[in-house]
PDB file of N, CA and C in Angstrom:
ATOM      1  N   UNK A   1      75.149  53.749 -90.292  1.00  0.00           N
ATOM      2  CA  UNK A   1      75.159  55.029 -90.964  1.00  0.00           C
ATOM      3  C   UNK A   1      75.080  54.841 -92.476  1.00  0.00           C
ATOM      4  N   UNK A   2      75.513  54.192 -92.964  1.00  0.00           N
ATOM      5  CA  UNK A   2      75.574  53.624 -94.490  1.00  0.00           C
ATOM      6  C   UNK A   2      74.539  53.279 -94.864  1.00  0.00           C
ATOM      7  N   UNK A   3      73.614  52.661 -93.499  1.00  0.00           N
ATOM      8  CA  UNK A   3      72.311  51.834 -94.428  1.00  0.00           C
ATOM      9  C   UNK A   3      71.649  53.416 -94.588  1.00  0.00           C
ATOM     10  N   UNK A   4      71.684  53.819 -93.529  1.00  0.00           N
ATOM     11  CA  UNK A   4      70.952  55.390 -93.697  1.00  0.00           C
ATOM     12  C   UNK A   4      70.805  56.183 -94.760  1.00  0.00           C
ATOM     13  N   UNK A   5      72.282  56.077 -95.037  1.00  0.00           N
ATOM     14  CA  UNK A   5      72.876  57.078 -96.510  1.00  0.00           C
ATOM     15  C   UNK A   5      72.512  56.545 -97.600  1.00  0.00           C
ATOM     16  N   UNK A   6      72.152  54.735 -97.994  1.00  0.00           N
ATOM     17  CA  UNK A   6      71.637  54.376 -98.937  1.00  0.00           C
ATOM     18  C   UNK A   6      70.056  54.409 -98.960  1.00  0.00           C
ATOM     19  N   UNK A   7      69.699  54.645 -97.788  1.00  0.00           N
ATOM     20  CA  UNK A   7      67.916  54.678 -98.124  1.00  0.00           C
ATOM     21  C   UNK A   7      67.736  56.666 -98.099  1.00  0.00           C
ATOM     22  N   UNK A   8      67.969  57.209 -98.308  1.00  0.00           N
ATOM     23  CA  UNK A   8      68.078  58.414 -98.968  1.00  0.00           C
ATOM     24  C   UNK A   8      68.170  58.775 -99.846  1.00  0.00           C
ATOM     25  N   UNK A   9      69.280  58.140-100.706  1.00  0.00           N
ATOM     26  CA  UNK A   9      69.855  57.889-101.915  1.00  0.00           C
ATOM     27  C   UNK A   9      68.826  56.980-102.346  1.00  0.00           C
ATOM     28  N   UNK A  10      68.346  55.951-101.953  1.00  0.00           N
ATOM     29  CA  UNK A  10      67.304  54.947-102.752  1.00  0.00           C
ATOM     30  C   UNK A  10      66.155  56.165-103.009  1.00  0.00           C
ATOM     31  N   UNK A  11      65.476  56.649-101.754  1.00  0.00           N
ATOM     32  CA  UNK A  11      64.229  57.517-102.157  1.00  0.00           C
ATOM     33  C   UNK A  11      64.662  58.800-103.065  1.00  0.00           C
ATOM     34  N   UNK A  12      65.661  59.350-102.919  1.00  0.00           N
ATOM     35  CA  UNK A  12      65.518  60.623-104.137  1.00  0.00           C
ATOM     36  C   UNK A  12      65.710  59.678-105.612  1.00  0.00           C
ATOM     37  N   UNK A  13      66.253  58.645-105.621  1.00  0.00           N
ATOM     38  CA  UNK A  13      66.159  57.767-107.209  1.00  0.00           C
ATOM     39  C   UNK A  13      64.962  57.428-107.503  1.00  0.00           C
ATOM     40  N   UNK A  14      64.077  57.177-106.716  1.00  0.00           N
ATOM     41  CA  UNK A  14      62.307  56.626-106.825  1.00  0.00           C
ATOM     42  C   UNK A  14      61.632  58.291-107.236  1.00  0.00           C
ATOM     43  N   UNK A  15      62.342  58.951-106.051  1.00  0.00           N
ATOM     44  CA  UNK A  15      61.181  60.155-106.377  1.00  0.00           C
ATOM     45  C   UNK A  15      61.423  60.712-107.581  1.00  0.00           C
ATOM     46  N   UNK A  16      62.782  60.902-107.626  1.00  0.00           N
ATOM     47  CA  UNK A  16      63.213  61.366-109.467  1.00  0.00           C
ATOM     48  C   UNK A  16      62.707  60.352-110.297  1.00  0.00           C
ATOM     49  N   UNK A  17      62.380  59.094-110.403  1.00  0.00           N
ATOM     50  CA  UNK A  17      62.310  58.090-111.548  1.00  0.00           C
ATOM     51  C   UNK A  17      60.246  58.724-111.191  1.00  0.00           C
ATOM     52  N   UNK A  18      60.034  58.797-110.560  1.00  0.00           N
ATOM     53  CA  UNK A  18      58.658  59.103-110.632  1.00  0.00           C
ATOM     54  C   UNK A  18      58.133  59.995-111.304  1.00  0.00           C
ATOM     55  N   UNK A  19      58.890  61.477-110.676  1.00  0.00           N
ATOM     56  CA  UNK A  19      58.783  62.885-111.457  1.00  0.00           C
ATOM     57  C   UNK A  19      58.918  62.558-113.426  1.00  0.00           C
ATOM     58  N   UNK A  20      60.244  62.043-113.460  1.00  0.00           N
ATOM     59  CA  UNK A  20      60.192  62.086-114.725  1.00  0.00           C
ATOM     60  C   UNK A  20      58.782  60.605-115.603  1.00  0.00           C
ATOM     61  N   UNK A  21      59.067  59.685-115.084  1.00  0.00           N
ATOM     62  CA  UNK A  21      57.522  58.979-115.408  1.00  0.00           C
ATOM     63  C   UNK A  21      56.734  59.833-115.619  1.00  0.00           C
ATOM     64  N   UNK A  22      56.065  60.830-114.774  1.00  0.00           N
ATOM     65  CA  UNK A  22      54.729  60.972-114.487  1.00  0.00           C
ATOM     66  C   UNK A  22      54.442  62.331-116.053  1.00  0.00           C
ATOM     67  N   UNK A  23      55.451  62.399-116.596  1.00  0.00           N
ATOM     68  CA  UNK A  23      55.388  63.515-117.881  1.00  0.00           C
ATOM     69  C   UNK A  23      55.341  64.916-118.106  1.00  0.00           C
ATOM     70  N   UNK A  24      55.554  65.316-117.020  1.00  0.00           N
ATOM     71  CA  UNK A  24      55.448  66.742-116.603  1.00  0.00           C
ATOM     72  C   UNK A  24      56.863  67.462-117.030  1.00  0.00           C
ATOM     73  N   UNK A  25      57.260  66.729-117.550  1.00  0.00           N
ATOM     74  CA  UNK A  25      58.892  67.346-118.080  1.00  0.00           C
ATOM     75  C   UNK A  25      58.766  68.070-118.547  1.00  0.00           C
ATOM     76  N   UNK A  26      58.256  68.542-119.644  1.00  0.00           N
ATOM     77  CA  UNK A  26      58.096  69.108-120.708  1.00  0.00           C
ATOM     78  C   UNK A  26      57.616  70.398-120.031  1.00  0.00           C
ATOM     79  N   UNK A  27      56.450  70.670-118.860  1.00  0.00           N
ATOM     80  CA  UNK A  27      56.309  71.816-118.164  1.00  0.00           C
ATOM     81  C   UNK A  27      57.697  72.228-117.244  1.00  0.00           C
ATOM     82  N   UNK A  28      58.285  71.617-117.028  1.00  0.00           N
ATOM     83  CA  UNK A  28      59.444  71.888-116.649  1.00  0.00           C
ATOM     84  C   UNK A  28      60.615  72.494-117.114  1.00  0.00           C
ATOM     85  N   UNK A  29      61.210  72.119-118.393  1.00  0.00           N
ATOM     86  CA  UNK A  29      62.227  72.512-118.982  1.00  0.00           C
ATOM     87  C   UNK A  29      61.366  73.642-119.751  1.00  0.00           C
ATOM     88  N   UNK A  30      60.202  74.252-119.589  1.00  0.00           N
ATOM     89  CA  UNK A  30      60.330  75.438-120.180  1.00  0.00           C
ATOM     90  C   UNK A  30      59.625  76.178-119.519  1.00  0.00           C
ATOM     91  N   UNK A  31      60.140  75.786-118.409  1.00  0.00           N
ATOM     92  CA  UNK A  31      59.934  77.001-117.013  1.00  0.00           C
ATOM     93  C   UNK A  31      61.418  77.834-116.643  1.00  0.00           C
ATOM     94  N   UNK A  32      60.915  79.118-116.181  1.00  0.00           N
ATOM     95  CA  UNK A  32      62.327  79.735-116.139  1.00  0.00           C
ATOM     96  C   UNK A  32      62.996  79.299-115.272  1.00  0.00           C
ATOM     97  N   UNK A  33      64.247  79.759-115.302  1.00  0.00           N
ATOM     98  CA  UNK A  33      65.207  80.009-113.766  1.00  0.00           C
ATOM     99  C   UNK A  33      64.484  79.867-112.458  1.00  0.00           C
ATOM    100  N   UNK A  34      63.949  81.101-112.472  1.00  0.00           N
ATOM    101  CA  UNK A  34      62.473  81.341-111.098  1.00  0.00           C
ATOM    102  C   UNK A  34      61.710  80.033-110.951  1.00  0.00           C
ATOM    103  N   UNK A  35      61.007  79.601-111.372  1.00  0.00           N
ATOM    104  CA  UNK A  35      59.977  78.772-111.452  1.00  0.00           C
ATOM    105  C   UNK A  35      60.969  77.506-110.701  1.00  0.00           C
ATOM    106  N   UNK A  36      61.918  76.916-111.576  1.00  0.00           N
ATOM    107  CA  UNK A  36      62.704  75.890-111.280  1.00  0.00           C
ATOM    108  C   UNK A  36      63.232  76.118-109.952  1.00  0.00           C
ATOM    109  N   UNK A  37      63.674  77.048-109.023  1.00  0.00           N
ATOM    110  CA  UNK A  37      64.162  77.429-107.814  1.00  0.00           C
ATOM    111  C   UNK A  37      63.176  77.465-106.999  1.00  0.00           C
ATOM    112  N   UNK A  38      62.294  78.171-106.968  1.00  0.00           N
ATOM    113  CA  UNK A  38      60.769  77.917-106.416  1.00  0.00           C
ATOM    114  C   UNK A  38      60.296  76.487-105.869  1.00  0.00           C
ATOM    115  N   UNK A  39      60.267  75.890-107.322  1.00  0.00           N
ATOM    116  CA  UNK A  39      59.962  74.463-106.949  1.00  0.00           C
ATOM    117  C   UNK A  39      60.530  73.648-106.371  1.00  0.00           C
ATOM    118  N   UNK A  40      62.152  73.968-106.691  1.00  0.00           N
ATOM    119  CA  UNK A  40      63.496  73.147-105.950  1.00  0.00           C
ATOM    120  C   UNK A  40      63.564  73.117-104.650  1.00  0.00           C
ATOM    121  N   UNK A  41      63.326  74.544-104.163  1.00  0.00           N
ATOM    122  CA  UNK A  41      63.305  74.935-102.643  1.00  0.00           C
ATOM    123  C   UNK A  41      62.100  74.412-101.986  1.00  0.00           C
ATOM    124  N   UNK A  42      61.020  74.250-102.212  1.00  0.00           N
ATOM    125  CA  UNK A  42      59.861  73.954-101.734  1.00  0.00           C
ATOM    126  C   UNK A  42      59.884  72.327-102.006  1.00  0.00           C
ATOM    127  N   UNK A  43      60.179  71.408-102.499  1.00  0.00           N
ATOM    128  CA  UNK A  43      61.157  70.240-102.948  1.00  0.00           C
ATOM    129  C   UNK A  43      61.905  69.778-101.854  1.00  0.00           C
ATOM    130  N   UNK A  44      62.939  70.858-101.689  1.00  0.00           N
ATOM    131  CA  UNK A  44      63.801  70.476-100.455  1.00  0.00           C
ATOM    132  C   UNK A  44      62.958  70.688 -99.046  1.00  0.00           C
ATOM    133  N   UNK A  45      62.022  71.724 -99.512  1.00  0.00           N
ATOM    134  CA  UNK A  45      61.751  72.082 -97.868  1.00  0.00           C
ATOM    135  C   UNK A  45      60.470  70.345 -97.467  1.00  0.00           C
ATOM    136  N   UNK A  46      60.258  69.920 -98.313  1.00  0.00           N
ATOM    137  CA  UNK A  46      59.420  68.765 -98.461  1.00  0.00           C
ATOM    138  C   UNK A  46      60.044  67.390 -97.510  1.00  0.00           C
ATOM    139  N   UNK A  47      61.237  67.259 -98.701  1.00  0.00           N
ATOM    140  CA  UNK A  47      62.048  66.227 -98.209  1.00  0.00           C
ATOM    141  C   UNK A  47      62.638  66.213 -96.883  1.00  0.00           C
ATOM    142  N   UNK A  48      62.914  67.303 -96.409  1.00  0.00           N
ATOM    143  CA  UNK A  48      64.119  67.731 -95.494  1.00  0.00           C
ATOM    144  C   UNK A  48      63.034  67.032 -93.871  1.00  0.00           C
ATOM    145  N   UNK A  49      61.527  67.734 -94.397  1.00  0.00           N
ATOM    146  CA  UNK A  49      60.514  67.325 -93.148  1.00  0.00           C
ATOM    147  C   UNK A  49      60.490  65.758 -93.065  1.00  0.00           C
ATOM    148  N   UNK A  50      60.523  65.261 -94.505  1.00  0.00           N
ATOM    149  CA  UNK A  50      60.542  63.566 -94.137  1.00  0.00           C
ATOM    150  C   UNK A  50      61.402  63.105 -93.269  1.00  0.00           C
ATOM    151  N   UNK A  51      62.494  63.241 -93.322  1.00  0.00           N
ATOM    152  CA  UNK A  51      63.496  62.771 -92.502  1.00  0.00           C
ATOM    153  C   UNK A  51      63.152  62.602 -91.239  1.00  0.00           C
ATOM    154  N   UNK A  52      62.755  64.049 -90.271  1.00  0.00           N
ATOM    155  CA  UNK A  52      62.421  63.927 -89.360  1.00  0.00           C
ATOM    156  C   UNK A  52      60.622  63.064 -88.349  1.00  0.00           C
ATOM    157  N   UNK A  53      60.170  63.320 -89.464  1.00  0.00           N
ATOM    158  CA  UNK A  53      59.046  62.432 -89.304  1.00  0.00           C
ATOM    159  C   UNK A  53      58.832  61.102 -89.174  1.00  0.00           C
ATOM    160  N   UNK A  54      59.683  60.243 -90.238  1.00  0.00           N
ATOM    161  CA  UNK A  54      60.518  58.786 -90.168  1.00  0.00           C
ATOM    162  C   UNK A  54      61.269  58.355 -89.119  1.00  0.00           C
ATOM    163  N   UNK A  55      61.625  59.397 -88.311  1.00  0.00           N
ATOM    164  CA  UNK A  55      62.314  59.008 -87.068  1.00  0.00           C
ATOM    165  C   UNK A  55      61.310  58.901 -86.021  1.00  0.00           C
ATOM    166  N   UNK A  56      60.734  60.152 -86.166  1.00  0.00           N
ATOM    167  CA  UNK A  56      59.254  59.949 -84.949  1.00  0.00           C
ATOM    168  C   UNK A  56      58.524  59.069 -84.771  1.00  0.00           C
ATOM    169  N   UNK A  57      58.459  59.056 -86.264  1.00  0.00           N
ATOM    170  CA  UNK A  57      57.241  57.345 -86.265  1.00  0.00           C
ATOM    171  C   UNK A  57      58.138  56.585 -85.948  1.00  0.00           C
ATOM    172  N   UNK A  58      59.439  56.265 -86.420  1.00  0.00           N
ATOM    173  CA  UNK A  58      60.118  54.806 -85.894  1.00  0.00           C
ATOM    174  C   UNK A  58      60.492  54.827 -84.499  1.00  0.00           C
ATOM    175  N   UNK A  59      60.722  55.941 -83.422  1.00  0.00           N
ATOM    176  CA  UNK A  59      60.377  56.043 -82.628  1.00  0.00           C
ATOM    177  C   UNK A  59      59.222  55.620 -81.784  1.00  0.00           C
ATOM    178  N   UNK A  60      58.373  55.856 -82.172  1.00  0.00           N
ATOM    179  CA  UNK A  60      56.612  55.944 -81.450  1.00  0.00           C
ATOM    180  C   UNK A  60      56.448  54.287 -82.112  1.00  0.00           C
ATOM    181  N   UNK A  61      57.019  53.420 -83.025  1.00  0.00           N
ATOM    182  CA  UNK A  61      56.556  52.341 -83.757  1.00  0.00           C
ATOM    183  C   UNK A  61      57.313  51.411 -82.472  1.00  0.00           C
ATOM    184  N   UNK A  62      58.691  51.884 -82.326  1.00  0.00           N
ATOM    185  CA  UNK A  62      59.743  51.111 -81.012  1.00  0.00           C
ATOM    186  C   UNK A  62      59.076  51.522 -79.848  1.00  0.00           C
ATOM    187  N   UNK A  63      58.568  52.200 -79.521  1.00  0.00           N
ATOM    188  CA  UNK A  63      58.283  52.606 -78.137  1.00  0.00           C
ATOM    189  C   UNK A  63      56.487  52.287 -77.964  1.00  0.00           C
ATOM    190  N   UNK A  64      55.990  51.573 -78.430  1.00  0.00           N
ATOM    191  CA  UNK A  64      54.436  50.990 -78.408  1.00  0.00           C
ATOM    192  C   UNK A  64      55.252  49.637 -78.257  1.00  0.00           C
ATOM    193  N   UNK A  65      56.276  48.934 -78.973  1.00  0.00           N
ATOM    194  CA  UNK A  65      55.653  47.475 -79.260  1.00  0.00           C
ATOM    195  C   UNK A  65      57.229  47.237 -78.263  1.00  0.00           C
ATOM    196  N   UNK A  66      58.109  47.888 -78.105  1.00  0.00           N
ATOM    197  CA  UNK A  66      59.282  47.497 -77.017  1.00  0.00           C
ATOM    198  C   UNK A  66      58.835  48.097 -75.718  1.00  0.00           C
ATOM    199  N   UNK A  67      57.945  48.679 -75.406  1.00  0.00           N
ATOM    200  CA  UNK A  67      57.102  48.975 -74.061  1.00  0.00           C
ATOM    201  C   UNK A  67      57.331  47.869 -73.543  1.00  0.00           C
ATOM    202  N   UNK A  68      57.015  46.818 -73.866  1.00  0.00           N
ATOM    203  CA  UNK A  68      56.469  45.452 -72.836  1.00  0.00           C
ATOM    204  C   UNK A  68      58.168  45.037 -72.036  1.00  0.00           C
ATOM    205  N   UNK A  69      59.384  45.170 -72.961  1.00  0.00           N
ATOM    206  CA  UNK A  69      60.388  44.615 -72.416  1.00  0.00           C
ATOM    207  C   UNK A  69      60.750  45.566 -71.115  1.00  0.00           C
ATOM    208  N   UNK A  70      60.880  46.733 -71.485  1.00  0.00           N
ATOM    209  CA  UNK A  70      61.011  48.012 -70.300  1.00  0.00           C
ATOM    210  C   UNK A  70      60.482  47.652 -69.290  1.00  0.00           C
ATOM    211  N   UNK A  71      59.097  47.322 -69.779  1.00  0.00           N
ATOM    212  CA  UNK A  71      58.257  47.186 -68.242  1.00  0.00           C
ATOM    213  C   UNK A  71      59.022  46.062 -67.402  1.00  0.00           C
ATOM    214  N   UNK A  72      58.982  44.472 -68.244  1.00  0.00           N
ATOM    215  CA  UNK A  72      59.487  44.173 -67.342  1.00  0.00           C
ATOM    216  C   UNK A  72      60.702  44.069 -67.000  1.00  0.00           C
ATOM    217  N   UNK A  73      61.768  44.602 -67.855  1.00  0.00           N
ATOM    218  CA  UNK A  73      62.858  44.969 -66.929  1.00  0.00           C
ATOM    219  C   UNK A  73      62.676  46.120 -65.221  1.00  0.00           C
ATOM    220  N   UNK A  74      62.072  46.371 -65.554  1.00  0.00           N
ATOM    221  CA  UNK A  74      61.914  47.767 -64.485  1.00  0.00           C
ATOM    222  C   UNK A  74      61.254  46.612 -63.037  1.00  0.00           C
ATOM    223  N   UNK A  75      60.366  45.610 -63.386  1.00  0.00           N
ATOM    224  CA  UNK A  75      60.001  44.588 -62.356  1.00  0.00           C
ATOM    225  C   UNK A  75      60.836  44.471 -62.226  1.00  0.00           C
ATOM    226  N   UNK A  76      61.506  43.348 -62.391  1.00  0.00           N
ATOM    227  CA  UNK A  76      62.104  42.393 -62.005  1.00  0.00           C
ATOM    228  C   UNK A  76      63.893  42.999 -60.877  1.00  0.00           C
ATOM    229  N   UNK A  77      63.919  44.351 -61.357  1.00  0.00           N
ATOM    230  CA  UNK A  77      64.768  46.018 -60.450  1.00  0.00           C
ATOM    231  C   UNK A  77      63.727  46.030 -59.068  1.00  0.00           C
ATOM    232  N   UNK A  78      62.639  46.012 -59.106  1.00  0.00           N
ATOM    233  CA  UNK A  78      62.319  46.585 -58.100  1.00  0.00           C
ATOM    234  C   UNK A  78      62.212  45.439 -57.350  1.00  0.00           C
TER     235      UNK A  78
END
């Protein structure tokens, strides 16, 4: 659970160290209230989908290449 909580914490530090790299600050801090919530929410609604997608694929990534052990456990049962 910890490693979990630190690779979360690692990617919002990359994605923030990126945002601010990339120079767009300056359109930022003199955007209103609105604008900044807008973007925040649509931000979150971004991130929130990664999560679940990272599981699917690591799912579908375990379940192509650990196929072979299943199988033959399931022989060697019957």
């Amino acid at each position: 659970m910890k490693n979990k909580i630190f690779q979360v914490v690692l990617l919002a530090v990359v994605i923030c160290g990126s945002l601010f790299a990339s120079g767009n600050i300056a359109f930022f801090r003199e955007s209103s209230l609105m604008t900044k919530l807008f973007l925040g929410f649509f931000a979150a609604i971004i991130l929130l989908q990664i999560i679940p997608g990272v599981l699917l694929f690591s799912s579908l990534i375990k379940g192509v290449f650990g196929g072979k052990e299943k199988a033959r456990d399931m022989e060697g049962k019957s």
